[in-house]
C-alpha atoms as a PDB file:
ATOM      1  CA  UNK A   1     -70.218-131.100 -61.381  1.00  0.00           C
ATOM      2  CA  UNK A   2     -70.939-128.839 -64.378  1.00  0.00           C
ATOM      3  CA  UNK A   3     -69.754-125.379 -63.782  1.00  0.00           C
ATOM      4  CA  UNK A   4     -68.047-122.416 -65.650  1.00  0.00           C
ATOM      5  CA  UNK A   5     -65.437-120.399 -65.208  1.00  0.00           C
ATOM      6  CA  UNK A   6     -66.129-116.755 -64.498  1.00  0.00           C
ATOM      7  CA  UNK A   7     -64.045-113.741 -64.208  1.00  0.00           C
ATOM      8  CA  UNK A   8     -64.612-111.567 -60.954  1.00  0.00           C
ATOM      9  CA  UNK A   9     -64.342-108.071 -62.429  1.00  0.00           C
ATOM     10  CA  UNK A  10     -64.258-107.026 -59.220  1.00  0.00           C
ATOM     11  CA  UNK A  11     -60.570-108.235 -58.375  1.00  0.00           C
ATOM     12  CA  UNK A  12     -59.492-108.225 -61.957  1.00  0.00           C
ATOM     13  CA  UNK A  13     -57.105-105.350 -63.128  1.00  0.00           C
ATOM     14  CA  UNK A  14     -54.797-104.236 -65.646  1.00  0.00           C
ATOM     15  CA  UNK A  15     -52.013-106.825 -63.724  1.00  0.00           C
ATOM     16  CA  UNK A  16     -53.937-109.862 -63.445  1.00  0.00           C
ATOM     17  CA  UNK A  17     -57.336-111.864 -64.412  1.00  0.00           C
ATOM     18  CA  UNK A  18     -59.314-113.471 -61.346  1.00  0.00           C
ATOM     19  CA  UNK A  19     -61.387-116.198 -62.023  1.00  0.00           C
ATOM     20  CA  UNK A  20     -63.462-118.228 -59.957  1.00  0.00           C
ATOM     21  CA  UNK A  21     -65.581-122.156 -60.871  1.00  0.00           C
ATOM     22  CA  UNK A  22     -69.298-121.143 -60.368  1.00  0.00           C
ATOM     23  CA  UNK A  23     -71.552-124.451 -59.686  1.00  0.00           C
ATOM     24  CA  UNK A  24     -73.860-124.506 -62.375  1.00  0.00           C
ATOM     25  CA  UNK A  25     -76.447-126.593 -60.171  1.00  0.00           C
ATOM     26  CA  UNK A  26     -76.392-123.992 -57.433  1.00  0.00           C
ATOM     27  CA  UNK A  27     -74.900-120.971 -58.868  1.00  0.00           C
ATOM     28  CA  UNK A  28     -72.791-120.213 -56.371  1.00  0.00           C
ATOM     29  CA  UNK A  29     -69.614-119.811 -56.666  1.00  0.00           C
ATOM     30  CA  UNK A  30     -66.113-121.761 -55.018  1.00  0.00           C
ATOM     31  CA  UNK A  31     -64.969-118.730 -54.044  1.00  0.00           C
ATOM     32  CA  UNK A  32     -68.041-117.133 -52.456  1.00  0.00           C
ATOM     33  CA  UNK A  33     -68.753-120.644 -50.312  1.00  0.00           C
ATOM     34  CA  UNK A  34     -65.122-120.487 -49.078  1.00  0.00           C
ATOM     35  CA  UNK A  35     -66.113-116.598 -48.019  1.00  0.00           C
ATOM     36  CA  UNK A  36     -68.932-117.769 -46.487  1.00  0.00           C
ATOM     37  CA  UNK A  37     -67.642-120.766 -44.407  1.00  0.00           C
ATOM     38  CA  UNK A  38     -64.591-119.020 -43.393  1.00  0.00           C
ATOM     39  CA  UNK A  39     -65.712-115.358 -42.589  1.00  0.00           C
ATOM     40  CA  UNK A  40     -66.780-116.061 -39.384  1.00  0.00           C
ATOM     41  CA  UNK A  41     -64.352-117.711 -37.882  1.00  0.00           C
ATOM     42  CA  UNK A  42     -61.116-116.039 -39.966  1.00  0.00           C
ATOM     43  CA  UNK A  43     -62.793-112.975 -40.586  1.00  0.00           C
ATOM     44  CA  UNK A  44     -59.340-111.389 -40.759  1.00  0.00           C
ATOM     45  CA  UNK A  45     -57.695-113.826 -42.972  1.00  0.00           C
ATOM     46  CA  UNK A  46     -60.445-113.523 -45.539  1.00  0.00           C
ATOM     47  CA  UNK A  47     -60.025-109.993 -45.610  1.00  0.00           C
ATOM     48  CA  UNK A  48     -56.214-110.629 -45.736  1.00  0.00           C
ATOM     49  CA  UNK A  49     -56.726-112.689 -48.790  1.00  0.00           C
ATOM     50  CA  UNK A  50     -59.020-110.654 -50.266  1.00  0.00           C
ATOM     51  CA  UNK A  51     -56.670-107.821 -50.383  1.00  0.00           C
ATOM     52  CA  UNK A  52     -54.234-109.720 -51.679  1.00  0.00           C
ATOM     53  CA  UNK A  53     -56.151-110.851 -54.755  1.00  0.00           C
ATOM     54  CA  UNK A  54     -57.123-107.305 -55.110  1.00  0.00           C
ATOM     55  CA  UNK A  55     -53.327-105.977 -54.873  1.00  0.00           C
ATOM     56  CA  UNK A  56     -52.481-108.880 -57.648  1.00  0.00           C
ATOM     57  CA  UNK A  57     -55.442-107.941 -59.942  1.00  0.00           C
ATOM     58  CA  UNK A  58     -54.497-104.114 -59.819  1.00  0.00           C
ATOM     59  CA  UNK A  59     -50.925-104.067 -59.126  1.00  0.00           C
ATOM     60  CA  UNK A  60     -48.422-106.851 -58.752  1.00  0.00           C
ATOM     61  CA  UNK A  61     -49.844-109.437 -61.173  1.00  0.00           C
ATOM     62  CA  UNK A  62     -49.823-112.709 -59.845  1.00  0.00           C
ATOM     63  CA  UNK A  63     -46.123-113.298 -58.480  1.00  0.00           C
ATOM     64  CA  UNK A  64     -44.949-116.521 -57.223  1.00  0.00           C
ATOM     65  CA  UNK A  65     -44.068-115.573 -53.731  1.00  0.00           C
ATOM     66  CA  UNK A  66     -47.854-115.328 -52.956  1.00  0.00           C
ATOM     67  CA  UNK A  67     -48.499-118.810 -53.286  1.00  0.00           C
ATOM     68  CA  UNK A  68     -47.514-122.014 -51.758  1.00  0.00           C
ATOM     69  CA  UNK A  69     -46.623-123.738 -55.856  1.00  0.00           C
ATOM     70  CA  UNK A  70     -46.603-127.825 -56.393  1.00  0.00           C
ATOM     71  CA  UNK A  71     -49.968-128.678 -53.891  1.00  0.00           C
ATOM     72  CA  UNK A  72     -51.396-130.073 -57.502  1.00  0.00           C
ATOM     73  CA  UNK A  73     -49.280-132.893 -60.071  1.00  0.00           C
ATOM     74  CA  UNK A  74     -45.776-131.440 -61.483  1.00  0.00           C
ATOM     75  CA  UNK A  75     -46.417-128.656 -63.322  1.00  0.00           C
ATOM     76  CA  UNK A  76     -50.189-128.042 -63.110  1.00  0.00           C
ATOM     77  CA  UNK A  77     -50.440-124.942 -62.051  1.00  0.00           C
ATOM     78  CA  UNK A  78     -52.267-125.805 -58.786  1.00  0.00           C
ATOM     79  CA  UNK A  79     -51.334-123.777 -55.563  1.00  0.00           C
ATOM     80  CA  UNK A  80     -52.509-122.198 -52.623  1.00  0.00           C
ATOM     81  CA  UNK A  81     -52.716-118.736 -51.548  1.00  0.00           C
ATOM     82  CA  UNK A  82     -52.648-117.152 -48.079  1.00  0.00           C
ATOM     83  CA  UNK A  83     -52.220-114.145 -46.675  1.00  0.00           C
ATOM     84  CA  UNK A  84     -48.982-114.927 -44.323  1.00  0.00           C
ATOM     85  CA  UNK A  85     -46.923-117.925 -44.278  1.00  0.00           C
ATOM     86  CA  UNK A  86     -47.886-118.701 -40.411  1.00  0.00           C
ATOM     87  CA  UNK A  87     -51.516-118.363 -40.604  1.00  0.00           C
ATOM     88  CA  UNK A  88     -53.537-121.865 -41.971  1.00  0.00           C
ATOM     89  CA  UNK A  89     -56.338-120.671 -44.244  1.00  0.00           C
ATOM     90  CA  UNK A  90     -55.947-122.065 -47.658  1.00  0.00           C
ATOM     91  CA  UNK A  91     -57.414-121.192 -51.055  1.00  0.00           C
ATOM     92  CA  UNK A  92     -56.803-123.394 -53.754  1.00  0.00           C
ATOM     93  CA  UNK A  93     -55.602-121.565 -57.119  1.00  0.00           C
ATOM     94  CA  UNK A  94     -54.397-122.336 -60.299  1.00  0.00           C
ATOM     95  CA  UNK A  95     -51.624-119.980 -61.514  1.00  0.00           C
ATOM     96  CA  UNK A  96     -51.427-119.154 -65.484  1.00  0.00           C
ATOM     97  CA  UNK A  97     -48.129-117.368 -64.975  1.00  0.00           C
ATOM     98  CA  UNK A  98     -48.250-113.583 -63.864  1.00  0.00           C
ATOM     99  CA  UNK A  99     -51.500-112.411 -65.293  1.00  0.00           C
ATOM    100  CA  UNK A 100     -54.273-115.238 -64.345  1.00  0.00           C
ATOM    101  CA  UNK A 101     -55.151-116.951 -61.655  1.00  0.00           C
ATOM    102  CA  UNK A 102     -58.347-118.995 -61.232  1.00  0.00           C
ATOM    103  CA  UNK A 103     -59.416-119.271 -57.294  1.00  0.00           C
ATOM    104  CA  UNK A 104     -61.631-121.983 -56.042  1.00  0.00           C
ATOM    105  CA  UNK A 105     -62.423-123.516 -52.976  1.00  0.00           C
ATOM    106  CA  UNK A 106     -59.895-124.146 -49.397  1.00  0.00           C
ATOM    107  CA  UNK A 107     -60.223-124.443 -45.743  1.00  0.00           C
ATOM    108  CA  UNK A 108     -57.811-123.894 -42.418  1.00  0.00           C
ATOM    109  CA  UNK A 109     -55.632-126.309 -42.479  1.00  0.00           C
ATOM    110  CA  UNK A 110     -55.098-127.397 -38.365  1.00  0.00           C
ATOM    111  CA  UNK A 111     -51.342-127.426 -37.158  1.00  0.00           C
ATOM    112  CA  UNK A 112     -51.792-131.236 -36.765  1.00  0.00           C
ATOM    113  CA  UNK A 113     -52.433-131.731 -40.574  1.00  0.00           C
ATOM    114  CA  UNK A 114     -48.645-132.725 -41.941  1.00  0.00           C
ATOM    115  CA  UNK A 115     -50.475-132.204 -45.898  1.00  0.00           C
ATOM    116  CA  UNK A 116     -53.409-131.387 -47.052  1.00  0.00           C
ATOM    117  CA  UNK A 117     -55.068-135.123 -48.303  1.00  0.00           C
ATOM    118  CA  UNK A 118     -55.245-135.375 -44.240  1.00  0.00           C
ATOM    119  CA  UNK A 119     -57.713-133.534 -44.697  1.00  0.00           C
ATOM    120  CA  UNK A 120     -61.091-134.421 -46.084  1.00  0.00           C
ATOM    121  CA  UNK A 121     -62.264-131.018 -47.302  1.00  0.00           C
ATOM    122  CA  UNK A 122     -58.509-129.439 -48.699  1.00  0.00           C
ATOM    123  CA  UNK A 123     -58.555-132.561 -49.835  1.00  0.00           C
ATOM    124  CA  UNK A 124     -61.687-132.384 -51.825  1.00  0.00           C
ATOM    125  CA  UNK A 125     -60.832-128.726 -52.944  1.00  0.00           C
ATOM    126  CA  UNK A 126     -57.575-129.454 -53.708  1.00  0.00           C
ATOM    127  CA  UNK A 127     -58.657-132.519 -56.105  1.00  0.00           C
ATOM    128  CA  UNK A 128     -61.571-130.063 -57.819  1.00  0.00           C
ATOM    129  CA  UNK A 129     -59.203-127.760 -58.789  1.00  0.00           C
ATOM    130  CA  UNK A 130     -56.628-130.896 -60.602  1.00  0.00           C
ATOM    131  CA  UNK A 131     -59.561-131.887 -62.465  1.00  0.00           C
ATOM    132  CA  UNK A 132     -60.284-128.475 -63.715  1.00  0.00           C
ATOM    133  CA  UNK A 133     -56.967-128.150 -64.390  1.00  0.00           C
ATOM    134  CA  UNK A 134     -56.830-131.060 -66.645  1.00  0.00           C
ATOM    135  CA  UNK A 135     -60.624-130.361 -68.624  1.00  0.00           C
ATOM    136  CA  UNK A 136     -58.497-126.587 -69.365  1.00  0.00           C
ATOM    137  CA  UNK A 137     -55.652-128.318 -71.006  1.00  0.00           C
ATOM    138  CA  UNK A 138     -57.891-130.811 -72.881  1.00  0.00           C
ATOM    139  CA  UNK A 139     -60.359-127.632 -74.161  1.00  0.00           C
ATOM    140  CA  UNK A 140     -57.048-126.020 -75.103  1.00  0.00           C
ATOM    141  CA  UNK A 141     -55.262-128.780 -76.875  1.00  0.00           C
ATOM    142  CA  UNK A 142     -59.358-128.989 -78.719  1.00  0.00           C
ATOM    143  CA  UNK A 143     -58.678-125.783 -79.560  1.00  0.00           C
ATOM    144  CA  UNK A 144     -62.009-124.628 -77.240  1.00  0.00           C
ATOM    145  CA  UNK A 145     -60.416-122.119 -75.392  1.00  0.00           C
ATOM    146  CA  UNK A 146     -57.322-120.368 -75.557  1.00  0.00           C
ATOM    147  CA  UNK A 147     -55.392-117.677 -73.442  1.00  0.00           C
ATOM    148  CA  UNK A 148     -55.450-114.472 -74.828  1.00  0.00           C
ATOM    149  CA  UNK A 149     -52.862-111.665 -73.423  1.00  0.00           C
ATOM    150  CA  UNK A 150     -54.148-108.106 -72.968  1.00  0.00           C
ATOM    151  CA  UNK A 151     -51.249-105.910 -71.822  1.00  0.00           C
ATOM    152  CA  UNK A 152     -49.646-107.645 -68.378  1.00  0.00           C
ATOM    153  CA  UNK A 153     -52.672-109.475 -68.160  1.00  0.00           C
ATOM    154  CA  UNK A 154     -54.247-112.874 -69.818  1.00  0.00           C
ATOM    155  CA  UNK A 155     -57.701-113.626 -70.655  1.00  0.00           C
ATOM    156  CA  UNK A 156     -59.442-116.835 -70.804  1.00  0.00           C
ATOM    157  CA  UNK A 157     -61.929-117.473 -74.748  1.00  0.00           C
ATOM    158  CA  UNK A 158     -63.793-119.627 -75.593  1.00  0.00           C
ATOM    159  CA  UNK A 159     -66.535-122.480 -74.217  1.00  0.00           C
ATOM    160  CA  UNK A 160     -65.791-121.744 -70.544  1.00  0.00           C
ATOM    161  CA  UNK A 161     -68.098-124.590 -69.417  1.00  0.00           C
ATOM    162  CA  UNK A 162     -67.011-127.618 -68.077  1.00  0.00           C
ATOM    163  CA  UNK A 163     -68.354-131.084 -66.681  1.00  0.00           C
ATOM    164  CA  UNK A 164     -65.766-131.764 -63.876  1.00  0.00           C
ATOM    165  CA  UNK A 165     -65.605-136.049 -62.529  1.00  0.00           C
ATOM    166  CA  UNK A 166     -63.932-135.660 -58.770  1.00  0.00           C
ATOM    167  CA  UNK A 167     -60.937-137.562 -58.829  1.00  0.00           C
ATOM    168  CA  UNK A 168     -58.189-139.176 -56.077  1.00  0.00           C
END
């Protein structure tokens, strides 16, 4: 999949940089097809969640003890946020300490799902988000992109484009 990471200036503050994977093919974003799957059916979740990202952008930065940390390989980054510990709805993340976070894709994860490869779709999101995760660290260690802090906040510079290879 080629796609790019974008920031959403609309959840973005002085805390905390939001980013989401647009689909270069469709230009759509992870993010906006997780709204749109979801909305219906966990229309209060998603507005949970929403507020959430918006209270990490603006106030909180992004603190551990929003996310669920280690659904990705030791030390990745990869994690999933929701808005309570008992609901089910899932959306994948990759945490860059306090101040960046880069959302993609989830799903409600069913009380009969132990973990999340159980499940085709978390599965697939979940997997998207390790390979991004690894094309990052490559373009950083290339010296394509690098983090940036601004105040509490990071930033993300450089060639933000990627060609991502689903993995297992």
């Amino acid at each position: 999949m080629k796609c790019r990471l974008q920031k959403i200036l609309k959840l973005s503050g002085d805390k905390a940089s939001i980013y989401t994977v647009v689909n270069l093919d469709t230009n759509e974003s992870l993010f906006d097809l997780f709204l749109k799957e979801n909305n219906i059916t966990h229309k209060d979740e998603i507005q949970n969640i929403i507020n959430r990202l918006r209270v990490i952008g603006h106030k909180t930065g992004a603190r551990i003890n929003f996310f669920k940390v280690n659904e990705g390989e030791l030390g990745d980054g990869v994690c999933a946020l929701y808005d309570d510990p008992k609901k089910k709805l899932r959306l994948y993340c990759i945490r860059y300490g306090n101040g960046l976070i880069i959302i993609g894709g989830g799903g409600f994860k069913t009380k009969n799902i132990k973990s999340f490869q159980e499940d085709s779709k978390l599965k697939k999101e979940n997997y998207l988000l390790r390979s991004l995760v690894k094309a990052i660290t490559s373009k950083m260690g290339d010296k394509e992109i690098k983090l940036v802090e601004k105040g509490a906040k990071d930033d993300f510079q450089g060639n933000l484009d990627f060609e991502l290879t689903e993995q297992e």
